[in-house]
PDB file of N, CA and C in Angstrom:
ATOM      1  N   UNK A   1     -30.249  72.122-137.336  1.00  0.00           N
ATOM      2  CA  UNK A   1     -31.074  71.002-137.712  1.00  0.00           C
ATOM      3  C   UNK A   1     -30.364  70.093-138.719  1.00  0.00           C
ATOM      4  N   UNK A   2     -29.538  70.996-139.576  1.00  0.00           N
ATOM      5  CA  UNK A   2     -28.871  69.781-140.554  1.00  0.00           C
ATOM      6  C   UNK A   2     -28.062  68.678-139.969  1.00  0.00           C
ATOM      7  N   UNK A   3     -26.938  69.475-139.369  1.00  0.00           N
ATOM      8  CA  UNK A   3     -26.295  68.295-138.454  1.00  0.00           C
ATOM      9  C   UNK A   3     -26.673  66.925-137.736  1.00  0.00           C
ATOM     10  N   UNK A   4     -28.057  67.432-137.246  1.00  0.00           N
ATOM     11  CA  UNK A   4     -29.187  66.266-136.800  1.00  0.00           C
ATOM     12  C   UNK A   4     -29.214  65.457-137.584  1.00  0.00           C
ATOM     13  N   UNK A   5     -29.652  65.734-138.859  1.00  0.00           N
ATOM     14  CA  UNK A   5     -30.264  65.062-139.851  1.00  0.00           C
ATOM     15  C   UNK A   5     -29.021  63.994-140.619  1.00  0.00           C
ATOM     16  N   UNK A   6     -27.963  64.785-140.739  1.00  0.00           N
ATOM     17  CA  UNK A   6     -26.448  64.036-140.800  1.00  0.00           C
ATOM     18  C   UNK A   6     -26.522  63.116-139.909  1.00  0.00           C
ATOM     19  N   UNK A   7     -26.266  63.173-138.481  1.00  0.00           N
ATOM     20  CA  UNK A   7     -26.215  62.216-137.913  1.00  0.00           C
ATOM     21  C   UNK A   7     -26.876  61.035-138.038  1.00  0.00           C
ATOM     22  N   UNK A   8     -28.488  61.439-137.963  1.00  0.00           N
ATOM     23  CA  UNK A   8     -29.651  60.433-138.042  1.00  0.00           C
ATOM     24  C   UNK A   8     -28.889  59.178-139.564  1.00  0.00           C
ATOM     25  N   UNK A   9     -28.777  60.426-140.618  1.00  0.00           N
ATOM     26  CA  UNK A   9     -28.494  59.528-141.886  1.00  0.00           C
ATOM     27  C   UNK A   9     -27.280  58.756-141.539  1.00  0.00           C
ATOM     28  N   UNK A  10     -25.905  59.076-141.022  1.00  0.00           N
ATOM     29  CA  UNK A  10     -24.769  58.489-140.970  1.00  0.00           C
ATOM     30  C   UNK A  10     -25.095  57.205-139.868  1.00  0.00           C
ATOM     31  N   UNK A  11     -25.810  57.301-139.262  1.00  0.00           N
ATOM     32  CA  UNK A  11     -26.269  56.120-138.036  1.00  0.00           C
ATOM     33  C   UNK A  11     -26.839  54.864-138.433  1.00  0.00           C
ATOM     34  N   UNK A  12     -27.865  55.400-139.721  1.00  0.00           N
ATOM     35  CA  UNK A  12     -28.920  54.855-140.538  1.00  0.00           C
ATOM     36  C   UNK A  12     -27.876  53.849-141.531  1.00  0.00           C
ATOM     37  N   UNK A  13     -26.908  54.480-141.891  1.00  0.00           N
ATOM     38  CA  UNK A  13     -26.129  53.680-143.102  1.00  0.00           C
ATOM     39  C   UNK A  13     -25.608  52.875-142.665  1.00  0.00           C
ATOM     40  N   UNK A  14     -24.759  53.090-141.017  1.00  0.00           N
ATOM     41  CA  UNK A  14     -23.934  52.393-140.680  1.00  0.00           C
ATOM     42  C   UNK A  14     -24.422  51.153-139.640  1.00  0.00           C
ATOM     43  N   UNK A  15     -25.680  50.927-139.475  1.00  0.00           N
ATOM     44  CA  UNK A  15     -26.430  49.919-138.711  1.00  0.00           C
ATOM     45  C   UNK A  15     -25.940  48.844-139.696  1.00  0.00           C
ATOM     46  N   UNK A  16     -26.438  48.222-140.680  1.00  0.00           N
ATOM     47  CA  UNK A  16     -26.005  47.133-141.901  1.00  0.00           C
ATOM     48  C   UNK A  16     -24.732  46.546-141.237  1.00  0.00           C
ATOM     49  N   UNK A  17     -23.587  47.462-141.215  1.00  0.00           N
ATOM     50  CA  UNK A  17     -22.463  46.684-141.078  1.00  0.00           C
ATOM     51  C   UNK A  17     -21.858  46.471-139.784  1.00  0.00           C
ATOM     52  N   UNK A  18     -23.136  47.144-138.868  1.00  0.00           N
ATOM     53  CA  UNK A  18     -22.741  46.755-137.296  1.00  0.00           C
ATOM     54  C   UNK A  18     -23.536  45.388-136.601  1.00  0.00           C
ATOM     55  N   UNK A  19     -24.683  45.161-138.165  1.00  0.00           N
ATOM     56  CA  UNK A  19     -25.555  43.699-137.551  1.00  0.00           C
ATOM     57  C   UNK A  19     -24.711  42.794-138.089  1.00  0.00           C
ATOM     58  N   UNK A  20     -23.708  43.020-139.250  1.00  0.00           N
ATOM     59  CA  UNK A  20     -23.255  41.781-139.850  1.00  0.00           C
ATOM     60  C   UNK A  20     -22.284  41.390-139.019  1.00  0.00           C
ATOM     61  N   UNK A  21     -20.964  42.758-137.859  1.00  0.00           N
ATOM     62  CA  UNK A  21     -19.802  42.054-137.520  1.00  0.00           C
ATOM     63  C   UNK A  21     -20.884  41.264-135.918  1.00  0.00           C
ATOM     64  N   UNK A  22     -22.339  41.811-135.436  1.00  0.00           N
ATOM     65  CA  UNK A  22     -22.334  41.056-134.180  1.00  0.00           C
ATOM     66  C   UNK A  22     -22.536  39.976-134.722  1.00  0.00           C
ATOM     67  N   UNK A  23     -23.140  39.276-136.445  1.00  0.00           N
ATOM     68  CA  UNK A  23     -23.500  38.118-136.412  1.00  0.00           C
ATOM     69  C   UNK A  23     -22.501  37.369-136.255  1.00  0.00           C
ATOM     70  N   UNK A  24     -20.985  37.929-136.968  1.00  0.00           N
ATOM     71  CA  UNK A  24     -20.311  36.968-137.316  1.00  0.00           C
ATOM     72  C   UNK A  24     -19.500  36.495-135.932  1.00  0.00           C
ATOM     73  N   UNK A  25     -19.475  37.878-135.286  1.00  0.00           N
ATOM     74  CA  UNK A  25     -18.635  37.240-133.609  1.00  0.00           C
ATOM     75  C   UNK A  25     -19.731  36.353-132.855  1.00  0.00           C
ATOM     76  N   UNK A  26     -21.046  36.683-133.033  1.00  0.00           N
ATOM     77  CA  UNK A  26     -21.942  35.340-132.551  1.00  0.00           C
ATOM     78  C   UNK A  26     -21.564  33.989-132.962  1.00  0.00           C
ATOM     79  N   UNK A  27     -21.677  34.124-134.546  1.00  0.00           N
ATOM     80  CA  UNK A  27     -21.227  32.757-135.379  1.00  0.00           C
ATOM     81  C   UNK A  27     -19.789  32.153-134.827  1.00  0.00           C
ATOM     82  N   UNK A  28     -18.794  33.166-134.507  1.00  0.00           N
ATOM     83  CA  UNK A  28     -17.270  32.277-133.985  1.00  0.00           C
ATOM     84  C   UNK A  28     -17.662  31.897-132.571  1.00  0.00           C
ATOM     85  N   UNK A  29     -18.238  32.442-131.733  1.00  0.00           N
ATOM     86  CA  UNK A  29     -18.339  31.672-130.443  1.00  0.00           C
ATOM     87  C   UNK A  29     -19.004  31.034-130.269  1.00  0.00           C
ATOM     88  N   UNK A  30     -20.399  30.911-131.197  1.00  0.00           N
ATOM     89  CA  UNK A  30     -21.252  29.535-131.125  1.00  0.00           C
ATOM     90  C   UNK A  30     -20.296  28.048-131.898  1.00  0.00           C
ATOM     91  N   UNK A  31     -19.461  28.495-132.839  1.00  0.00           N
ATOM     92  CA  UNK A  31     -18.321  27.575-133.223  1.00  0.00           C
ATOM     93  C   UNK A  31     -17.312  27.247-131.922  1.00  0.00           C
ATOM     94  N   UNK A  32     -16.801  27.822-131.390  1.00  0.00           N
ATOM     95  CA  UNK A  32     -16.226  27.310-130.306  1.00  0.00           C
ATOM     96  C   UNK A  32     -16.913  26.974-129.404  1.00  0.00           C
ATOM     97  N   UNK A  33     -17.805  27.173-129.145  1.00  0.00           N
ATOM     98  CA  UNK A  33     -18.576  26.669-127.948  1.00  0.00           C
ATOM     99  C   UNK A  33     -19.123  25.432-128.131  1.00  0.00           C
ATOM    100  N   UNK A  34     -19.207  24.836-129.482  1.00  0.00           N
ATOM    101  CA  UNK A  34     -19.503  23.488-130.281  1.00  0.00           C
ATOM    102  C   UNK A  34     -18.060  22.627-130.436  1.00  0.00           C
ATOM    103  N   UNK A  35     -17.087  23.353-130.489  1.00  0.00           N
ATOM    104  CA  UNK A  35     -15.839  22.664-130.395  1.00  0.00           C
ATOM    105  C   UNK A  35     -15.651  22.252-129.323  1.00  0.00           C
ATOM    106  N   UNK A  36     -15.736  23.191-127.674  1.00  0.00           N
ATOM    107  CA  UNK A  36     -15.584  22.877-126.455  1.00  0.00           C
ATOM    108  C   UNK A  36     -15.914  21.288-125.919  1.00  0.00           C
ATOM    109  N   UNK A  37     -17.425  21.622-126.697  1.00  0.00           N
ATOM    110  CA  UNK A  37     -18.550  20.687-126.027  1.00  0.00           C
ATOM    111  C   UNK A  37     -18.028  19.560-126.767  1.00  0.00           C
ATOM    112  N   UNK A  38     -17.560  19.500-128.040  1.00  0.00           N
ATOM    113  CA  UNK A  38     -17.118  18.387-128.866  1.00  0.00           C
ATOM    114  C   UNK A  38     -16.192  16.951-127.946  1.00  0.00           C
ATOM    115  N   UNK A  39     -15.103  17.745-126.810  1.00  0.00           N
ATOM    116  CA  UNK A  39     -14.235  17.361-126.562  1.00  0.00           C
ATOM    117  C   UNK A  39     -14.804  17.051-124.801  1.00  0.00           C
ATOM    118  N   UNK A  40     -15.747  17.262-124.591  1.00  0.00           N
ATOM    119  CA  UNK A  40     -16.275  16.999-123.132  1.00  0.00           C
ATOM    120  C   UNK A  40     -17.192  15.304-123.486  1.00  0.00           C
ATOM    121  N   UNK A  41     -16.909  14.694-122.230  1.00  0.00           N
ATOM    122  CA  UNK A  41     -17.798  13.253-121.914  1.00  0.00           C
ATOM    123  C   UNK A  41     -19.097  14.021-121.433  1.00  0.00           C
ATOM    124  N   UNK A  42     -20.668  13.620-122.522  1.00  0.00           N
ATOM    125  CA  UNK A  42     -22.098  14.344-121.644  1.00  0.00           C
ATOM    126  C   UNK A  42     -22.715  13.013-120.262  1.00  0.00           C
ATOM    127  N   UNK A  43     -22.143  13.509-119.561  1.00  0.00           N
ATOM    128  CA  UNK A  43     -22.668  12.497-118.544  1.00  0.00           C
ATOM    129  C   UNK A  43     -24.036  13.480-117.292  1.00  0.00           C
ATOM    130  N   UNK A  44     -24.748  13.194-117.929  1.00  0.00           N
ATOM    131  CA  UNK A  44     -26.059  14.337-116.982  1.00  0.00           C
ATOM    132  C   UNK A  44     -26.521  13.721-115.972  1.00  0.00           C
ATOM    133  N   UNK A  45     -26.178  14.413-114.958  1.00  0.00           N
ATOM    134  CA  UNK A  45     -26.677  14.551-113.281  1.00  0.00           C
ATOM    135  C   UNK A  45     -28.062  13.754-113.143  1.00  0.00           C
ATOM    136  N   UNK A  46     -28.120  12.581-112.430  1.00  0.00           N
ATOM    137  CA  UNK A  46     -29.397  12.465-111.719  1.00  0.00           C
ATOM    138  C   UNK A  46     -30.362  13.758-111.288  1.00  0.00           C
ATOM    139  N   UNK A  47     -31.440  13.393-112.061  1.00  0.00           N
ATOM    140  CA  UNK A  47     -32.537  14.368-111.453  1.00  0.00           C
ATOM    141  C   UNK A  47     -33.489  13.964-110.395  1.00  0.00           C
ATOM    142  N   UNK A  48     -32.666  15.361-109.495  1.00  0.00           N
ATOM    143  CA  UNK A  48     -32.949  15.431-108.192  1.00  0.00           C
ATOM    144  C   UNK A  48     -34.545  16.259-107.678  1.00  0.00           C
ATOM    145  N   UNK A  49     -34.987  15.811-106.739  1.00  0.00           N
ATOM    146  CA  UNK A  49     -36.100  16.086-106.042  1.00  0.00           C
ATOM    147  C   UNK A  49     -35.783  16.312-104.627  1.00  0.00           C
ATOM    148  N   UNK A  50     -36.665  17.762-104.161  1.00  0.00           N
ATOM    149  CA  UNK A  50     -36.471  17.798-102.799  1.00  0.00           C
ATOM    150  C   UNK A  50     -37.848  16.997-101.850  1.00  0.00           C
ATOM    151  N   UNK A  51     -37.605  16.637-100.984  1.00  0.00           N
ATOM    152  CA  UNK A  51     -38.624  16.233-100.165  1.00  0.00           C
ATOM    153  C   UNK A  51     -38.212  16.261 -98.263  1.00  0.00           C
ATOM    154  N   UNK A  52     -39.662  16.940 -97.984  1.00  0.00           N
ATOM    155  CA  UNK A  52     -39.809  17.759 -96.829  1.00  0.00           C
ATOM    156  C   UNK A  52     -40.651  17.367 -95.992  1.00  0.00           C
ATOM    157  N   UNK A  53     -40.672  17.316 -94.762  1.00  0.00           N
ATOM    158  CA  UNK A  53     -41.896  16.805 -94.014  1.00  0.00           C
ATOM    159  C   UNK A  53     -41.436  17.835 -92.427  1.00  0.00           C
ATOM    160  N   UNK A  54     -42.709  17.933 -91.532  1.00  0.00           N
ATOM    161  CA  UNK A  54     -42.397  18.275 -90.224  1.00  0.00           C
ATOM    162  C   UNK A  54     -42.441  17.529 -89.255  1.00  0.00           C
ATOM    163  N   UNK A  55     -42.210  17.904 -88.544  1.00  0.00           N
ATOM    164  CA  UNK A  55     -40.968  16.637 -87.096  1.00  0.00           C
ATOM    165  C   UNK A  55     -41.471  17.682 -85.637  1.00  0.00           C
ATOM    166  N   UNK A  56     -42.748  17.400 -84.997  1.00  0.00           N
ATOM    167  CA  UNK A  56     -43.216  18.198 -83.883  1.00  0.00           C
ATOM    168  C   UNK A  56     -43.005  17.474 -82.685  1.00  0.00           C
ATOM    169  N   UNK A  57     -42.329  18.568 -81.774  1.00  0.00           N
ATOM    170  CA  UNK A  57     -41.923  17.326 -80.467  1.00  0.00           C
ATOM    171  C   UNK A  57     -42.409  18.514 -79.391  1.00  0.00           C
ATOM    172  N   UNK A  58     -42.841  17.981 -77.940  1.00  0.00           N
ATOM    173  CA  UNK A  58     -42.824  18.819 -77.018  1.00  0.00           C
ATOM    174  C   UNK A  58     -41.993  19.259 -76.245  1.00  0.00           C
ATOM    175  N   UNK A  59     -41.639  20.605 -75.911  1.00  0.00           N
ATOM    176  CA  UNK A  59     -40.998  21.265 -75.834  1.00  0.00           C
ATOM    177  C   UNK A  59     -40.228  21.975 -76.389  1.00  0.00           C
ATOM    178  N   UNK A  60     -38.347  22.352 -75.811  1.00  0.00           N
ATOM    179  CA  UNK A  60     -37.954  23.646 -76.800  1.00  0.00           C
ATOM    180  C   UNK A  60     -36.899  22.911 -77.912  1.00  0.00           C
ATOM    181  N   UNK A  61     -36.770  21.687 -77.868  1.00  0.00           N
ATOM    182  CA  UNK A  61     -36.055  21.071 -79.471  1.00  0.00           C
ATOM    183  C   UNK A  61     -37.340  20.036 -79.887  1.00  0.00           C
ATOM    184  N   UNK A  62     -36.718  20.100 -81.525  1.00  0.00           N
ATOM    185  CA  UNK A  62     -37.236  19.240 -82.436  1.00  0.00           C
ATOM    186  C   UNK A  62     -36.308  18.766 -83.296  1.00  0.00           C
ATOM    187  N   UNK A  63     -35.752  17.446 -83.776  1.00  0.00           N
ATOM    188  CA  UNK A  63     -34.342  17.321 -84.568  1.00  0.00           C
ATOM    189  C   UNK A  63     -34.984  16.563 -85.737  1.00  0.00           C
ATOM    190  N   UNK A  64     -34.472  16.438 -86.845  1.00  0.00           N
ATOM    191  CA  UNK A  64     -34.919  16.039 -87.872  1.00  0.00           C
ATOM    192  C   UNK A  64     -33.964  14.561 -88.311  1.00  0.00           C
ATOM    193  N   UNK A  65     -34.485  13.735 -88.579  1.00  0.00           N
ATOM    194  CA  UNK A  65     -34.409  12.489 -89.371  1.00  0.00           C
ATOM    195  C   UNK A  65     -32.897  12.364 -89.927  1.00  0.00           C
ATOM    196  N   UNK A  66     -32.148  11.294 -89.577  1.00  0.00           N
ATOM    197  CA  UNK A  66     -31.019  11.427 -90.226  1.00  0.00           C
ATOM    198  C   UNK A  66     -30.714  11.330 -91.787  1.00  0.00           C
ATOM    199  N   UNK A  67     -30.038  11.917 -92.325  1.00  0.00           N
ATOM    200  CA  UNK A  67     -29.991  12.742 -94.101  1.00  0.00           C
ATOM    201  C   UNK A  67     -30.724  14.069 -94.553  1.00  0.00           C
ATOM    202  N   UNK A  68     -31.438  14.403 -93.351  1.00  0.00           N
ATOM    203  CA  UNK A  68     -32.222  15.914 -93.459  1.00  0.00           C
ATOM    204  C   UNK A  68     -31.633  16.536 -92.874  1.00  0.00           C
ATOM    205  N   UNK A  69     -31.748  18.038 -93.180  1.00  0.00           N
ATOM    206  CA  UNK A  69     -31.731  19.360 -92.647  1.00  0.00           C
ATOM    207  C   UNK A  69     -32.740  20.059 -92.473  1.00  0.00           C
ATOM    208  N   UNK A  70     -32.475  21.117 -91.476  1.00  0.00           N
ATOM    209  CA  UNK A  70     -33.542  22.546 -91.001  1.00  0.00           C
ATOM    210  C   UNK A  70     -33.663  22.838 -92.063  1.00  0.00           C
ATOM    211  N   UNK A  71     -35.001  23.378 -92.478  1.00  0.00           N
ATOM    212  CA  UNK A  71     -34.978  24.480 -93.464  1.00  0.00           C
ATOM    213  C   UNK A  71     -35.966  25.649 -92.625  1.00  0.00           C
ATOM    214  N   UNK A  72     -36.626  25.165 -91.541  1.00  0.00           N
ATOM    215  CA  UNK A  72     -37.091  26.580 -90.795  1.00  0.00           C
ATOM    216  C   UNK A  72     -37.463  25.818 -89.415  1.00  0.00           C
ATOM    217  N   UNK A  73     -38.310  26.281 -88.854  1.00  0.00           N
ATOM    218  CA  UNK A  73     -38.854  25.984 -87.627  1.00  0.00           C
ATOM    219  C   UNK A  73     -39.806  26.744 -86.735  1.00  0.00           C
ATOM    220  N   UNK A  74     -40.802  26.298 -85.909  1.00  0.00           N
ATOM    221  CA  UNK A  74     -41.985  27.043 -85.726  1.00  0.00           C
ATOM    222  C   UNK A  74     -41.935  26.858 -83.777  1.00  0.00           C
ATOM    223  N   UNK A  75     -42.492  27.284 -83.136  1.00  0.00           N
ATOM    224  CA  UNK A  75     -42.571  27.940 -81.762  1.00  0.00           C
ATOM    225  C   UNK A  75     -43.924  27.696 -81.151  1.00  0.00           C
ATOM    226  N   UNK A  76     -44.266  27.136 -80.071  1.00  0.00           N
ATOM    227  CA  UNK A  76     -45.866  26.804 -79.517  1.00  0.00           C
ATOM    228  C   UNK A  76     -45.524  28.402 -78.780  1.00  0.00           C
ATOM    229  N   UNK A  77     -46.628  29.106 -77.869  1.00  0.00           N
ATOM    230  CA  UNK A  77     -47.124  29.913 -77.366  1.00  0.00           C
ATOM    231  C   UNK A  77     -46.730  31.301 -77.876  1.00  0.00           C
ATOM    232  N   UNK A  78     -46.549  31.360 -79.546  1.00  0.00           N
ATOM    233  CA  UNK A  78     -46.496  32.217 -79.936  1.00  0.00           C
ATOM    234  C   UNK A  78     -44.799  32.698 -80.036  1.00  0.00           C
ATOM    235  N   UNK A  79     -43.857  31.797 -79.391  1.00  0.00           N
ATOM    236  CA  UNK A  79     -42.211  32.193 -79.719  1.00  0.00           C
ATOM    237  C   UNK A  79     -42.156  32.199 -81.035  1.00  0.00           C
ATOM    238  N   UNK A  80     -41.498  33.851 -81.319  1.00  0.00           N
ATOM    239  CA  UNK A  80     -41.080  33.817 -82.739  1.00  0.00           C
ATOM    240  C   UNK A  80     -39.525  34.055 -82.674  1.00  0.00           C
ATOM    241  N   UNK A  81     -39.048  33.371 -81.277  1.00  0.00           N
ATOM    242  CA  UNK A  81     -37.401  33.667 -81.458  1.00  0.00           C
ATOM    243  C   UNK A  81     -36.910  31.741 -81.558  1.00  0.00           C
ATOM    244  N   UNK A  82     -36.092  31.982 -82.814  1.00  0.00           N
ATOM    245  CA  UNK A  82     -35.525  30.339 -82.565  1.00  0.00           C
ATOM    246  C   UNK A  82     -34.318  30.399 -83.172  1.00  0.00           C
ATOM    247  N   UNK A  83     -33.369  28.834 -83.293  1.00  0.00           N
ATOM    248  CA  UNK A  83     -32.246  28.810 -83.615  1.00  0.00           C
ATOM    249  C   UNK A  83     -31.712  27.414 -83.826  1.00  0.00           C
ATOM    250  N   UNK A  84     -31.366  27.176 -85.422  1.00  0.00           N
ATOM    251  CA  UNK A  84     -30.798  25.863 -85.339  1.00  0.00           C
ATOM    252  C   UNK A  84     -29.199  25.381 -84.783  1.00  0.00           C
ATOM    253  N   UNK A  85     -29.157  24.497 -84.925  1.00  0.00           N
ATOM    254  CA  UNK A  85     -28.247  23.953 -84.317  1.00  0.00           C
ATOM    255  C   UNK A  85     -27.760  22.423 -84.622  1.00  0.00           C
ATOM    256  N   UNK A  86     -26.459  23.037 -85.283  1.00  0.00           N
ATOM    257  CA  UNK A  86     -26.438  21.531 -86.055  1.00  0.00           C
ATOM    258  C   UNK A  86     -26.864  21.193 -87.167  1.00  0.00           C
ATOM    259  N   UNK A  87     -27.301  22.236 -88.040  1.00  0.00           N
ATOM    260  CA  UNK A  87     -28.503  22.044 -89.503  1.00  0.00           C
ATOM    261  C   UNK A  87     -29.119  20.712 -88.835  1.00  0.00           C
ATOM    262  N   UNK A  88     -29.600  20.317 -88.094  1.00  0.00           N
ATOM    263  CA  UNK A  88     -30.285  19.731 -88.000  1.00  0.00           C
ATOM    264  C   UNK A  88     -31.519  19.970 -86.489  1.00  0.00           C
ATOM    265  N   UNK A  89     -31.573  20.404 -85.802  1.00  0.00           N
ATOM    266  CA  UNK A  89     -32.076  20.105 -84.702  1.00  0.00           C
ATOM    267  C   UNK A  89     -32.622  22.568 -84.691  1.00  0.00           C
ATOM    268  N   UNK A  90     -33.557  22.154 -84.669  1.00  0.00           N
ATOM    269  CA  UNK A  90     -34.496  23.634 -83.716  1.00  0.00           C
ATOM    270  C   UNK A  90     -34.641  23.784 -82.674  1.00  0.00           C
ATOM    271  N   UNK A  91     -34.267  25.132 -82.547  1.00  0.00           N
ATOM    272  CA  UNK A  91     -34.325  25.346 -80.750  1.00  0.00           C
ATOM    273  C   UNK A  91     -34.755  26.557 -80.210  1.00  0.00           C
ATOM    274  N   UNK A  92     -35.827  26.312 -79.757  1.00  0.00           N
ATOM    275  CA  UNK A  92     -37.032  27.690 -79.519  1.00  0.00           C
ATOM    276  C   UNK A  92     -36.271  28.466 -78.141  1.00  0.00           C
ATOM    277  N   UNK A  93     -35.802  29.367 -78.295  1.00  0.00           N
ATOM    278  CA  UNK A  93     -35.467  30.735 -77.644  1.00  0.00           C
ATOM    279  C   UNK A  93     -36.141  30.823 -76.299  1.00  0.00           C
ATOM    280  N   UNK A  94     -37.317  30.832 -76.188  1.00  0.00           N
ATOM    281  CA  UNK A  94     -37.921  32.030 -75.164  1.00  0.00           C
ATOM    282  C   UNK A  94     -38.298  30.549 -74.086  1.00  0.00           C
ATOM    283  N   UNK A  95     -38.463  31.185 -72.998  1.00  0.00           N
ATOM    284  CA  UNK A  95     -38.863  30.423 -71.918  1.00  0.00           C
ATOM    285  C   UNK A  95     -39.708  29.805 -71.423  1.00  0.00           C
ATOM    286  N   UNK A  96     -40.947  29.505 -72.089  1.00  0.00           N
ATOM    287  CA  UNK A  96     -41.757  28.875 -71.883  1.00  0.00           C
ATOM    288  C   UNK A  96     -42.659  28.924 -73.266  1.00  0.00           C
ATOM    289  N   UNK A  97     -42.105  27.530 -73.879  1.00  0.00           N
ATOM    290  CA  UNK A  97     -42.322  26.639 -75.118  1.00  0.00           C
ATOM    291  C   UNK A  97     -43.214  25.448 -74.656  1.00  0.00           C
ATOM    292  N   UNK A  98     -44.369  25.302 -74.777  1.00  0.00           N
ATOM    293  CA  UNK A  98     -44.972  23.520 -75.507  1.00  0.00           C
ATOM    294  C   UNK A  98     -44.527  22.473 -76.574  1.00  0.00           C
ATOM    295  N   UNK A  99     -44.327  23.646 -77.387  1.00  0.00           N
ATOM    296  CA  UNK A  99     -43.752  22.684 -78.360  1.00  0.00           C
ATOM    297  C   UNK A  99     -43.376  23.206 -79.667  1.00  0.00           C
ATOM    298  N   UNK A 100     -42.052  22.647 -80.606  1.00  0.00           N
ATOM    299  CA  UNK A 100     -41.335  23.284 -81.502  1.00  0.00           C
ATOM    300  C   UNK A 100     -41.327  22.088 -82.939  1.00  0.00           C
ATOM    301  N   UNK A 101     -41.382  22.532 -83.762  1.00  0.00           N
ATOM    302  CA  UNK A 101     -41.540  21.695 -84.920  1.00  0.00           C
ATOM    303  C   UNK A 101     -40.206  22.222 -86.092  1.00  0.00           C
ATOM    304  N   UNK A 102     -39.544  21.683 -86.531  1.00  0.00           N
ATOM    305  CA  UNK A 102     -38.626  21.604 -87.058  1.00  0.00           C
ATOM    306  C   UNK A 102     -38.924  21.140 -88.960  1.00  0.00           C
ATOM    307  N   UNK A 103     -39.197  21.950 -89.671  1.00  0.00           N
ATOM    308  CA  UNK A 103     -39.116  21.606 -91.177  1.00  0.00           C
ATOM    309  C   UNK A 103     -38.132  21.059 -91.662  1.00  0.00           C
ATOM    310  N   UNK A 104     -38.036  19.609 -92.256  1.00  0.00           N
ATOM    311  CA  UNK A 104     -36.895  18.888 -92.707  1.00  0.00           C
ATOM    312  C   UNK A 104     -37.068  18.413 -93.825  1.00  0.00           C
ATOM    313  N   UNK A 105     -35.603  18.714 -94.523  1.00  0.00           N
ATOM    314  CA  UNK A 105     -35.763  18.386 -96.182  1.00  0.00           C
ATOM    315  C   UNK A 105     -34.356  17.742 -96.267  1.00  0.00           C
ATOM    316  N   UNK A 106     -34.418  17.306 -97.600  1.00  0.00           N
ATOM    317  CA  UNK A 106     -33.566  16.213 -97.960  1.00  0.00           C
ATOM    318  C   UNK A 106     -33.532  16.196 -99.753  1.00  0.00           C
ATOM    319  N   UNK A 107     -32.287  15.845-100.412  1.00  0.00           N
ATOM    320  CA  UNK A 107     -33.039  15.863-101.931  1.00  0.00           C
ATOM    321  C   UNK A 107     -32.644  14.386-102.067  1.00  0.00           C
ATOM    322  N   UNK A 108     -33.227  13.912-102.912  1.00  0.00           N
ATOM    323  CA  UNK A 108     -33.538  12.540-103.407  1.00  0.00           C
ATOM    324  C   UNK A 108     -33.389  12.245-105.060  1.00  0.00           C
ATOM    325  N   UNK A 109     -32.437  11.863-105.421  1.00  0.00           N
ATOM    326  CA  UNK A 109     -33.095  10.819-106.823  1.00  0.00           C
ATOM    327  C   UNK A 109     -34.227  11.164-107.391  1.00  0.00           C
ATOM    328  N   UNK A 110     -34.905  11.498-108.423  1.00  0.00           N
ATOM    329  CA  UNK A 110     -35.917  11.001-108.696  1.00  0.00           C
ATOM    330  C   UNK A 110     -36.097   9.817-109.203  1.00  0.00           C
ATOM    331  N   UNK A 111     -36.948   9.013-108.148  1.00  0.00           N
ATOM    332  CA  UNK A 111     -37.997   7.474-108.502  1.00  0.00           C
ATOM    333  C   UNK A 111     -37.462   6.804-107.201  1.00  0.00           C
ATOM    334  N   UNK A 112     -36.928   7.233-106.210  1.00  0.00           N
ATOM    335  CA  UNK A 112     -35.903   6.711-105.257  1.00  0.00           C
ATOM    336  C   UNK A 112     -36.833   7.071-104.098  1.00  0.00           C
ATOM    337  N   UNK A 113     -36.612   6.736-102.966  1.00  0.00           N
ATOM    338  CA  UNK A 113     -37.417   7.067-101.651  1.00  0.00           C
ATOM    339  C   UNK A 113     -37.399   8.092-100.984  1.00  0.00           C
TER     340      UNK A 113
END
């Protein structure tokens, strides 16, 4: 049990000087990381928006709007087999389709069309 108790105490003493070296290696890399940034041009990215709409055509394609892509696509008489083509255009699998709808997205500017 003593040994325990050694340990516990020697662990206990030596916490103090294991919070001071993480502060101070925190403190040098938040300093360089302020130097980095010192020497960079802040030029921040247009904020972007996605926007999505569906595109239903009859039969087994549906193609989406030029500047969009697939992001999924849906099946009339219950086809749950499909496949794009082109990131742009859906194409329902099975053999007898009504009609296939194609989810199309695009990102945009925000305040832009």
């Amino acid at each position: 049990m003593k040994p325990i108790c050694r340990l516990l105490i020697s662990i206990l003493l030596l916490q103090p000087s294991v919070g001071n070296t993480e502060c101070s290696l925190d403190s040098i890399v938040d300093e360089r990381i302020d130097e980095a940034l010192q020497d960079l041009e802040l030029n921040p990215s247009p904020r972007l928006r996605m926007s999505c709409a569906s595109i239903t055509s009859s039969g087994r394609l549906a193609s989406c709007p030029a500047g969009n892509i697939v992001t999924g696509c849906a099946c009339g008489y219950a086809c749950g087999s499909w496949d794009v083509r082109g990131e742009t255009t859906c194409h329902c699998q099975c053999s007898v389709v009504d009609w296939t709808t194609a989810r199309c997205c695009r990102l945009t500017q925000e305040g832009s069309g």
